[in-house]
N, C-alpha and C. Protein backbone atom coordinates (compact mmCIF):
# COMPACT_ATOMS: atom_id res chain seq x y z
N UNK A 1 16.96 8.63 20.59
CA UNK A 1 17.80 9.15 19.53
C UNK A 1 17.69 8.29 18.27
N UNK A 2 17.48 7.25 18.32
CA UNK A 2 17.48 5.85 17.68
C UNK A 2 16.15 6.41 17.03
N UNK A 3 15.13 6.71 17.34
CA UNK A 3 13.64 6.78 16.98
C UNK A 3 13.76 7.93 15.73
N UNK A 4 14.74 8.87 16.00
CA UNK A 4 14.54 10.71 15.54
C UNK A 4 15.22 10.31 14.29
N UNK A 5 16.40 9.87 14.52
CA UNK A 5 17.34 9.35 13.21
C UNK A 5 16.53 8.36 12.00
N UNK A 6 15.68 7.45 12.80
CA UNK A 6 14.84 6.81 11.70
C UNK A 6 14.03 7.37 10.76
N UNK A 7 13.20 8.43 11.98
CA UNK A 7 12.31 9.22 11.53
C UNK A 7 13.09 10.18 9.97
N UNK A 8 14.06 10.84 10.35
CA UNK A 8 14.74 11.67 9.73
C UNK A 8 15.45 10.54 8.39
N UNK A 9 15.81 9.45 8.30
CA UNK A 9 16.18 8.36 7.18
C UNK A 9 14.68 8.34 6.02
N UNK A 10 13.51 8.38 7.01
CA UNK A 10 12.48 8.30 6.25
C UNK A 10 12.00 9.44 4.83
N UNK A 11 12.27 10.31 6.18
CA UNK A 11 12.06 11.65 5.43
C UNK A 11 13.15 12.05 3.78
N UNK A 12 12.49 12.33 2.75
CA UNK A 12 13.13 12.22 1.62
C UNK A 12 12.80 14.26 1.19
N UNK A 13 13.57 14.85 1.03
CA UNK A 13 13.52 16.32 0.57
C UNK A 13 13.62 16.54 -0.65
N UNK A 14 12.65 16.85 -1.68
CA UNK A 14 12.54 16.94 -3.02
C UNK A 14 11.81 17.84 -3.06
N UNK A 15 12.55 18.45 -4.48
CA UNK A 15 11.74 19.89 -4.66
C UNK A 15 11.14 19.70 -6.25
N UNK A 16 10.26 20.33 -6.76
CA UNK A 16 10.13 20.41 -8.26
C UNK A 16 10.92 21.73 -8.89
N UNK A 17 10.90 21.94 -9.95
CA UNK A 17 11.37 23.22 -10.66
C UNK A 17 11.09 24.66 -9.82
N UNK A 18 9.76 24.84 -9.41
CA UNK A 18 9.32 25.94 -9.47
C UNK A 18 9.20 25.80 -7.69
N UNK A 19 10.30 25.14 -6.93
CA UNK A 19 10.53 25.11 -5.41
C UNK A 19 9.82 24.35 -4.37
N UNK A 20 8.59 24.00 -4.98
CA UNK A 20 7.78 23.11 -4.30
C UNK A 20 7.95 21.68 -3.74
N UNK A 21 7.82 21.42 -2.52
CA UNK A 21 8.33 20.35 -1.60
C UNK A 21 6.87 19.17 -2.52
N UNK A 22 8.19 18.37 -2.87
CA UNK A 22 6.97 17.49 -3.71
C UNK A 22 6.83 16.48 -2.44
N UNK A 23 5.90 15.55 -2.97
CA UNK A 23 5.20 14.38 -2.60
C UNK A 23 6.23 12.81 -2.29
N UNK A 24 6.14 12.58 -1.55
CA UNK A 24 7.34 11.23 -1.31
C UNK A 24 6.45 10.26 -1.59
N UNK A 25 6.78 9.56 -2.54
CA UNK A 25 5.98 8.07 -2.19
C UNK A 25 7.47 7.10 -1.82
N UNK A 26 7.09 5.68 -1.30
CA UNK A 26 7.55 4.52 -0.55
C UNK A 26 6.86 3.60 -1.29
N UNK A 27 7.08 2.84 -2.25
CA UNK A 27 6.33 1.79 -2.91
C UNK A 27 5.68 0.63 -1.86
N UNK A 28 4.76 0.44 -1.77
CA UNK A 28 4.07 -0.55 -0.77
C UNK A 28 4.13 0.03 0.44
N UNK A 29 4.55 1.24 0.71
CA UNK A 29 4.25 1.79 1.81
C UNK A 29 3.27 2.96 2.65
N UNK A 30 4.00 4.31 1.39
CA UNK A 30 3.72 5.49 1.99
C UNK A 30 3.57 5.84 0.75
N UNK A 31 2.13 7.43 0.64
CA UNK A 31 2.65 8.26 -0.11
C UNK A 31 2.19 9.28 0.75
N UNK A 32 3.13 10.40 0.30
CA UNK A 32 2.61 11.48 1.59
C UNK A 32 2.77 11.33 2.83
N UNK A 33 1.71 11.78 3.57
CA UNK A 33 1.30 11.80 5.31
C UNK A 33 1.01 10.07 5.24
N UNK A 34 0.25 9.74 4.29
CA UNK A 34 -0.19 8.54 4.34
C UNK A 34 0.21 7.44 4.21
N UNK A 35 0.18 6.38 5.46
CA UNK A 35 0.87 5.24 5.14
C UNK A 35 -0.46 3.42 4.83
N UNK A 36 -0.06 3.07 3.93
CA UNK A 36 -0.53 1.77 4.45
C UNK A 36 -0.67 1.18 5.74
N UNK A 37 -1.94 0.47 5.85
CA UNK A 37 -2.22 0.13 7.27
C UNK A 37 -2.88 1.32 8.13
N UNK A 38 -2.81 2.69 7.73
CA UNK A 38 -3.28 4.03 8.33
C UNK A 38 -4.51 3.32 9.13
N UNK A 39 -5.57 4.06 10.07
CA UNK A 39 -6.87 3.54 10.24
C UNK A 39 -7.64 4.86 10.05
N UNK A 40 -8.81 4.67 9.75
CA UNK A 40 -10.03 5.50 9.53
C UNK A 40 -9.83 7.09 10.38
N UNK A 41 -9.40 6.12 11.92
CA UNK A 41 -9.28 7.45 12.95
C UNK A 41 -7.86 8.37 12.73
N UNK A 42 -7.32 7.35 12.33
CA UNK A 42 -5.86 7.99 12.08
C UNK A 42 -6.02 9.07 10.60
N UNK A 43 -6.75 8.67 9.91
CA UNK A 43 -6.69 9.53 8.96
C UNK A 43 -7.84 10.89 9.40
N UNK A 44 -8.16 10.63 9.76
CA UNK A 44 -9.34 11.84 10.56
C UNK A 44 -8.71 13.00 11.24
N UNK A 45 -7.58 12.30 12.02
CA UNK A 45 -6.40 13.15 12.71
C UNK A 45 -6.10 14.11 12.06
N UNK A 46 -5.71 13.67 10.62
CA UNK A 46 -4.81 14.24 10.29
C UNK A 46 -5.74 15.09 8.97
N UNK A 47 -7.13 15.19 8.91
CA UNK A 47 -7.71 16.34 8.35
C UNK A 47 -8.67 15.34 6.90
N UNK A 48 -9.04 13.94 6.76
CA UNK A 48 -9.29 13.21 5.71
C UNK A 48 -10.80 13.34 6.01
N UNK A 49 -11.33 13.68 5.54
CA UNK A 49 -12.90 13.16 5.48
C UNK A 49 -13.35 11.72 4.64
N UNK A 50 -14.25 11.58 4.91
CA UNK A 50 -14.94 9.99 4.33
C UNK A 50 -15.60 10.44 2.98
N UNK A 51 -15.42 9.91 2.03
CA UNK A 51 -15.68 10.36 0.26
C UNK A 51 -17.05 9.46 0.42
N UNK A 52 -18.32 9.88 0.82
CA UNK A 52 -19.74 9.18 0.20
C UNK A 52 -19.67 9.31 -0.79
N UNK A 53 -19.23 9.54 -1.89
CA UNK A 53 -19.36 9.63 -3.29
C UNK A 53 -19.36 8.07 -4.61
N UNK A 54 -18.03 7.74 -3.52
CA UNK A 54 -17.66 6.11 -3.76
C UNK A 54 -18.62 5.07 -3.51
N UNK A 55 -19.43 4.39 -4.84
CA UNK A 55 -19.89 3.59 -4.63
C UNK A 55 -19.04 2.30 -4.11
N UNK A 56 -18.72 1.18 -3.25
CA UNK A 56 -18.00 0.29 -2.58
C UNK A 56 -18.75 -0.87 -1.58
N UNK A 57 -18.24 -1.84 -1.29
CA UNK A 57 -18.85 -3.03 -0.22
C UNK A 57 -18.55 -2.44 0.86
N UNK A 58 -19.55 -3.20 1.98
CA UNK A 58 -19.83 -2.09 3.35
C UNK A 58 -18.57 -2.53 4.01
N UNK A 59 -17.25 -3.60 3.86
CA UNK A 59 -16.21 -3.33 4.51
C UNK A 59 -14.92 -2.51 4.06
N UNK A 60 -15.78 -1.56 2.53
CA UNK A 60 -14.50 -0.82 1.57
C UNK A 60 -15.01 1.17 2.11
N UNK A 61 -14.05 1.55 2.64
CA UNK A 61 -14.21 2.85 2.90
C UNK A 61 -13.32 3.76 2.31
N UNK A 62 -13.76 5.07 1.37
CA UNK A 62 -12.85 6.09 0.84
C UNK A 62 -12.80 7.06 1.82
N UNK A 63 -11.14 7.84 1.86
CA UNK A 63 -11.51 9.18 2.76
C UNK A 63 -10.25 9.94 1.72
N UNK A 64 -11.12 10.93 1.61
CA UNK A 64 -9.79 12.19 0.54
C UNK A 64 -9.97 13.69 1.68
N UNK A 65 -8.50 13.95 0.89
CA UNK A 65 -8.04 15.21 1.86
C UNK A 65 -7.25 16.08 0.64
N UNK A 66 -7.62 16.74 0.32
CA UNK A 66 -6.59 17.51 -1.35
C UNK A 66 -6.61 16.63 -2.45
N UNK A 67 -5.83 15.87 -2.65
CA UNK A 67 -5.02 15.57 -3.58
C UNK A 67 -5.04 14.33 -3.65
N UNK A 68 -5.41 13.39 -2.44
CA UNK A 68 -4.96 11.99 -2.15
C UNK A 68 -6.43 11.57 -1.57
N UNK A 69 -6.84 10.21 -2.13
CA UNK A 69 -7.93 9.71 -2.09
C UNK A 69 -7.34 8.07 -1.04
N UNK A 70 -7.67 7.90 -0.25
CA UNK A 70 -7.40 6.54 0.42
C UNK A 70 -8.53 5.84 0.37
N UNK A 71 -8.27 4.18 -0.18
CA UNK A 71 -8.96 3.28 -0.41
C UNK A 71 -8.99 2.76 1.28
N UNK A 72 -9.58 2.35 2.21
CA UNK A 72 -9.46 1.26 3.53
C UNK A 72 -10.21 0.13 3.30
N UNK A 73 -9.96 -1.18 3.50
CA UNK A 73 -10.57 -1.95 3.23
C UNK A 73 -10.11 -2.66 5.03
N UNK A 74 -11.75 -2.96 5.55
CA UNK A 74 -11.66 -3.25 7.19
C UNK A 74 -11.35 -2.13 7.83
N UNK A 75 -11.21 -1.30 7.49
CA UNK A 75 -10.50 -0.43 8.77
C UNK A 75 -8.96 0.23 8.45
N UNK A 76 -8.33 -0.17 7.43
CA UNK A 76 -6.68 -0.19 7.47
C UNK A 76 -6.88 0.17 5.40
N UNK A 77 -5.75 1.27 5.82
CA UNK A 77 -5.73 1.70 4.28
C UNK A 77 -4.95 0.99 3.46
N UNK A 78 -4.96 0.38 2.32
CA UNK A 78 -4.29 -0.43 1.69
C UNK A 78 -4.09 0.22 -0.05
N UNK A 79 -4.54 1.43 -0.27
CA UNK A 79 -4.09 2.15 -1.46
C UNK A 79 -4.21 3.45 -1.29
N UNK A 80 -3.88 4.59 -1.89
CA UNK A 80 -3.27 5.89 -1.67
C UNK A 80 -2.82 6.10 -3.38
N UNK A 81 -3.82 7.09 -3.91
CA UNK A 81 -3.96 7.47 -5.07
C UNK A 81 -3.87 9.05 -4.84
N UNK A 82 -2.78 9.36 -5.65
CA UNK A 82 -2.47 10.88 -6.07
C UNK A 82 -3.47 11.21 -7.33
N UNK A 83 -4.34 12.17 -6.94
CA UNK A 83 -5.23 12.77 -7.91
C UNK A 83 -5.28 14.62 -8.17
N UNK A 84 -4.11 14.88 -8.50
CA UNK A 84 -3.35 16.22 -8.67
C UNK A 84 -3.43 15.77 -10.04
N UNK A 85 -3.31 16.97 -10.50
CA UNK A 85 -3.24 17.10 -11.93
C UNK A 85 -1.56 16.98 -12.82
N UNK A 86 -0.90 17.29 -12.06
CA UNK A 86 0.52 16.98 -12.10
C UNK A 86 1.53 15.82 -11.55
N UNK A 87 1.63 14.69 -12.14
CA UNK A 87 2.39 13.66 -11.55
C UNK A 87 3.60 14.22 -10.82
N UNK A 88 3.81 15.28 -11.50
CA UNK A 88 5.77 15.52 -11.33
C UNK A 88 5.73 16.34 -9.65
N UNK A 89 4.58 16.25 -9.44
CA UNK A 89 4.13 16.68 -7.63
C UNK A 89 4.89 15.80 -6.93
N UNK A 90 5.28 14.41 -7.71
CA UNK A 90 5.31 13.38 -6.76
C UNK A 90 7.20 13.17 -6.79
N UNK A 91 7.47 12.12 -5.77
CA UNK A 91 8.79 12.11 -6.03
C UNK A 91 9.06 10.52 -5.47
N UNK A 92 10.05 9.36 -5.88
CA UNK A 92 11.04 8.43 -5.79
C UNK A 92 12.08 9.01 -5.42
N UNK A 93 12.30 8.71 -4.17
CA UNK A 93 13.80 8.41 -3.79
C UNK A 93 14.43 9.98 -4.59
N UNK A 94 13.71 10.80 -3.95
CA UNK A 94 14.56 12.49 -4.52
C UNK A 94 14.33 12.58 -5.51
N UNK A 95 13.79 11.83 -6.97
CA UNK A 95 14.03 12.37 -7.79
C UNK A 95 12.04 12.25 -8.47
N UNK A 96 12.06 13.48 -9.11
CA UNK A 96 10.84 14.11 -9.19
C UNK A 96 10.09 12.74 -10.34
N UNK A 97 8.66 12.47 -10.67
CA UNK A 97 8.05 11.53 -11.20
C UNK A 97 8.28 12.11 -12.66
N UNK A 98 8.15 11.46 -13.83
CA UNK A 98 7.40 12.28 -15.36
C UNK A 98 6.29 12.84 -15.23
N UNK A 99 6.00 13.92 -15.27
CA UNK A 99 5.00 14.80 -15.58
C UNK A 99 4.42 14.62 -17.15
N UNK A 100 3.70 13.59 -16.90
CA UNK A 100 3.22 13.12 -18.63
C UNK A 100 2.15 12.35 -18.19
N UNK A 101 1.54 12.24 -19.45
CA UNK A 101 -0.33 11.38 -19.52
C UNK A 101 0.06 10.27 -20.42
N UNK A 102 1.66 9.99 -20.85
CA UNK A 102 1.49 8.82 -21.29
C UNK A 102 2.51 7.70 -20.40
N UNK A 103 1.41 6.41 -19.99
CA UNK A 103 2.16 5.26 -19.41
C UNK A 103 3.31 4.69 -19.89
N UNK A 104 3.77 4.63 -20.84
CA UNK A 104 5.33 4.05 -20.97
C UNK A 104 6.15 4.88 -20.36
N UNK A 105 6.40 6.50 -20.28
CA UNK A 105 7.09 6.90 -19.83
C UNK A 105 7.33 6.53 -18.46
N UNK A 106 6.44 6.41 -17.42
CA UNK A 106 6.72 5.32 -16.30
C UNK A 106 7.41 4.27 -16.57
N UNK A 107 7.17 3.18 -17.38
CA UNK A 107 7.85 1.80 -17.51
C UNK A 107 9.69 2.12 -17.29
N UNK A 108 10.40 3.27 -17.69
CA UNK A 108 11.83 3.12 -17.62
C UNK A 108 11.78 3.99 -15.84
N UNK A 109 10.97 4.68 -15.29
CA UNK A 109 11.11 5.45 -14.60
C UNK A 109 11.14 4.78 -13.11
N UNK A 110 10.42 3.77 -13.26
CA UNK A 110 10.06 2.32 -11.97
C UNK A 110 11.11 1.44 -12.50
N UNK A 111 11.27 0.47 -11.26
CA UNK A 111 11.87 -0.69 -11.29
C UNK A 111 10.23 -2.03 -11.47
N UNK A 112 10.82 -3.02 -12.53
CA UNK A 112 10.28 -4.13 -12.59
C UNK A 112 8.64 -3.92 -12.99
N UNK A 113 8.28 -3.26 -13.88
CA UNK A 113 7.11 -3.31 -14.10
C UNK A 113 6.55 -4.31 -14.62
N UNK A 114 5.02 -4.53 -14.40
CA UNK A 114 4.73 -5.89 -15.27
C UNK A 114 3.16 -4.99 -15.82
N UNK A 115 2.97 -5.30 -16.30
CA UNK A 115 1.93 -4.97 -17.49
C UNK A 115 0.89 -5.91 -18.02
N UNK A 116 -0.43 -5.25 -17.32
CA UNK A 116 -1.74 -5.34 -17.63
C UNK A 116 -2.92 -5.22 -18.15
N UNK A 117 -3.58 -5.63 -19.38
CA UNK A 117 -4.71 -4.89 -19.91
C UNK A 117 -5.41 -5.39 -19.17
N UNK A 118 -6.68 -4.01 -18.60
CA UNK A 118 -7.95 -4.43 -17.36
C UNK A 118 -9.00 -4.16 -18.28
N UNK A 119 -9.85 -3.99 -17.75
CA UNK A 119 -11.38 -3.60 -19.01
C UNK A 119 -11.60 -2.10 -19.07
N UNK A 120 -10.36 -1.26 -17.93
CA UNK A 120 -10.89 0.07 -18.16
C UNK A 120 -9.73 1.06 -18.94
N UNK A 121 -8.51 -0.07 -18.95
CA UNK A 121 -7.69 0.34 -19.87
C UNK A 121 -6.28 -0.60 -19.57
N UNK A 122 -4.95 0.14 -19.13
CA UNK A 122 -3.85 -0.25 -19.38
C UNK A 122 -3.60 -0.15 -17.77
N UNK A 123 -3.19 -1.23 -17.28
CA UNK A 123 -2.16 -0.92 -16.07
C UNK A 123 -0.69 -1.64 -15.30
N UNK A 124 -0.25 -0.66 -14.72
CA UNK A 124 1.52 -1.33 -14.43
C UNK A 124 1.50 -1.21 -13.13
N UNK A 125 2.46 -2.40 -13.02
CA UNK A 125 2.45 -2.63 -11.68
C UNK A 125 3.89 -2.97 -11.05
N UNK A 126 4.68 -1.57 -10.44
CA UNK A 126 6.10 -1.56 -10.51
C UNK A 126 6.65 -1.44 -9.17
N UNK A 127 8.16 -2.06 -8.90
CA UNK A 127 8.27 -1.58 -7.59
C UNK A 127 7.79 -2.80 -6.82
N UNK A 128 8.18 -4.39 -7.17
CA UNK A 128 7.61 -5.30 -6.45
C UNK A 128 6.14 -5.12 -5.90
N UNK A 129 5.58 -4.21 -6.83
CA UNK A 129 3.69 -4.65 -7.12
C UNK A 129 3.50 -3.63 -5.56
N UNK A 130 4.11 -2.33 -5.20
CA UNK A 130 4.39 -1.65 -4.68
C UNK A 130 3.34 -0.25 -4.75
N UNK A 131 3.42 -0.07 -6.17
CA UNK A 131 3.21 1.02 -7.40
C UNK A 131 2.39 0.09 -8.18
N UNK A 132 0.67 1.19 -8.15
CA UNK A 132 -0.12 1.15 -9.32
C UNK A 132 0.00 2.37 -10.05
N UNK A 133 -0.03 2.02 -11.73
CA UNK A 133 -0.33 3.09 -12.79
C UNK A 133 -1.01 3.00 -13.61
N UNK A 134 -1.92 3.49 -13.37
CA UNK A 134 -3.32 3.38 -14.33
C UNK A 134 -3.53 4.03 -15.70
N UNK A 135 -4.03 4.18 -16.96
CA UNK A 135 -4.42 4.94 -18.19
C UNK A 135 -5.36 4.22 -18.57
N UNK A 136 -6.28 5.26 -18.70
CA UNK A 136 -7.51 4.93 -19.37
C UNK A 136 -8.26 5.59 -20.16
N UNK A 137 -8.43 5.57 -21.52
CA UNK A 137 -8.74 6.06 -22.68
C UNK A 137 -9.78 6.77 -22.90
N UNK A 138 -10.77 5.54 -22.32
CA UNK A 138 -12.58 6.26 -22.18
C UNK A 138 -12.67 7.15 -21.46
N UNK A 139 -12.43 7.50 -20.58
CA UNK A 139 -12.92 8.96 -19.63
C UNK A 139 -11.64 9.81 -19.99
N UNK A 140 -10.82 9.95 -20.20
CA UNK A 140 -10.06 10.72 -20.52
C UNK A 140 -9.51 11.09 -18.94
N UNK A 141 -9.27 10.34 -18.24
CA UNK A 141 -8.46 10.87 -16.87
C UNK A 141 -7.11 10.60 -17.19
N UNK A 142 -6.53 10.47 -17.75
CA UNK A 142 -5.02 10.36 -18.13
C UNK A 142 -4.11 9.07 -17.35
N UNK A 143 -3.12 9.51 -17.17
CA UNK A 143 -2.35 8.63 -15.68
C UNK A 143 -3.04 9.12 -14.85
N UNK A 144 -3.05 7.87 -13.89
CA UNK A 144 -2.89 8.33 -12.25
C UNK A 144 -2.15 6.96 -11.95
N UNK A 145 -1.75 7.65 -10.97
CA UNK A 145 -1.03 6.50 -9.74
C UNK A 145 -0.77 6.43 -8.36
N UNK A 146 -1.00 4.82 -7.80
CA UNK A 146 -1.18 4.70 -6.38
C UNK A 146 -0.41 4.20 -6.13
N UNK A 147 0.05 4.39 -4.51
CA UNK A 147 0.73 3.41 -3.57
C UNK A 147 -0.24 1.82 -3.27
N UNK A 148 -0.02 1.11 -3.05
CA UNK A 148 -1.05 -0.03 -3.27
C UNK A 148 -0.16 -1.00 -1.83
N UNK A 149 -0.81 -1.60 -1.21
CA UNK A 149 -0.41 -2.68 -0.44
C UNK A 149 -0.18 -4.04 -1.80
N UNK A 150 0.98 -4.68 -1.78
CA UNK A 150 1.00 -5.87 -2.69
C UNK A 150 0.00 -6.99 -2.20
N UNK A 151 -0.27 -6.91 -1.18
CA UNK A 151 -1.10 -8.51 -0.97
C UNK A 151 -2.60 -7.91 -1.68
N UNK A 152 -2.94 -6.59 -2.02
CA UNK A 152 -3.97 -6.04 -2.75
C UNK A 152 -3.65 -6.30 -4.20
N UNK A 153 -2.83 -6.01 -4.90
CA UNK A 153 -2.56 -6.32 -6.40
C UNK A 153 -2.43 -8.17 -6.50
N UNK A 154 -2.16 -8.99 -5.56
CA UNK A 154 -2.41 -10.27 -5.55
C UNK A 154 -3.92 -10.68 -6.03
N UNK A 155 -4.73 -9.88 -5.59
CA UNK A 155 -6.11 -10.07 -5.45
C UNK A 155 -6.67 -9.53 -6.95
N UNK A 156 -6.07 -8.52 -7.35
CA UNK A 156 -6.27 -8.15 -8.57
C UNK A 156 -5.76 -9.12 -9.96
N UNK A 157 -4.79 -9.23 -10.03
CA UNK A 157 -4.04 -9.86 -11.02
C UNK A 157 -3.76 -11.62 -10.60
N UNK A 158 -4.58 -12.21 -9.87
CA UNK A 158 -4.80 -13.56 -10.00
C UNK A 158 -3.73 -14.36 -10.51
């Protein structure tokens, strides 16, 4: 009973405007089906194929399924990037993301952001380094944003 109740604490019910059961993320945890730590097989389960597309080092593996691209590094997923065209798919704690291509509007929307220029543009890192948010100018991909393991943004931001 103990197990079902957790299960059910986890579970967060958010809808967007137009009725759609959005996307849960868990900062440093979960977004979606997908959790940090997932494994290769575990994501296979559940319908992910392996992205050859990704150039990467032979212990970095991509697998996408819709919408969500998982980084694994060893074996164990350690980022989870929403690549929908609509942020506001996604949801915090019930309440739906900004549906916008510009990064400040995140900065009031997260807790504790800290702020990075990288070489491919602008990025924040909110949510006890929980939450990546990326913008980048040159390709014109707008926002995106990942669930990230923090001992991974350690490695990044030095």
């Amino acid at each position: 009973m103990k197990m079902i109740s957790r299960a059910l604490a986890l579970i967060t019910l958010a809808f967007s405007a137009n009725g759609k059961n959005l996307l849960t993320i868990i900062p440093g945890k979960r977004l979606s089906e997908v959790s940090i730590g997932d494994s290769a097989s575990k994501l296979k389960k559940k319908g992910f194929i392996t992205d050859d597309s990704r150039q990467s080092p032979s212990t970095t593996t991509y697998m996408k399924k819709k919408d969500l691209l998982v980084r694994l590094q060893n074996d164990k997923a350690v980022q989870i990037w929403f690549e929908g065209k609509n942020l506001g798919e996604l949801s915090l704690n019930g309440k739906a993301l900004p549906a916008s291509d510009n990064i400040n509007s995140f900065k009031n929307f997260f807790k504790g952001c800290e702020e990075y220029q990288g070489s491919g543009g602008q990025l924040l890192y909110c949510e006890k380094r929980g939450i990546e948010i990326t913008s980048s100018g040159m390709n014109g991909s707008g926002v995106k944003i990942s669930v990230i393991a923090p001992t991974e943004v350690e490695k990044i931001v030095k």
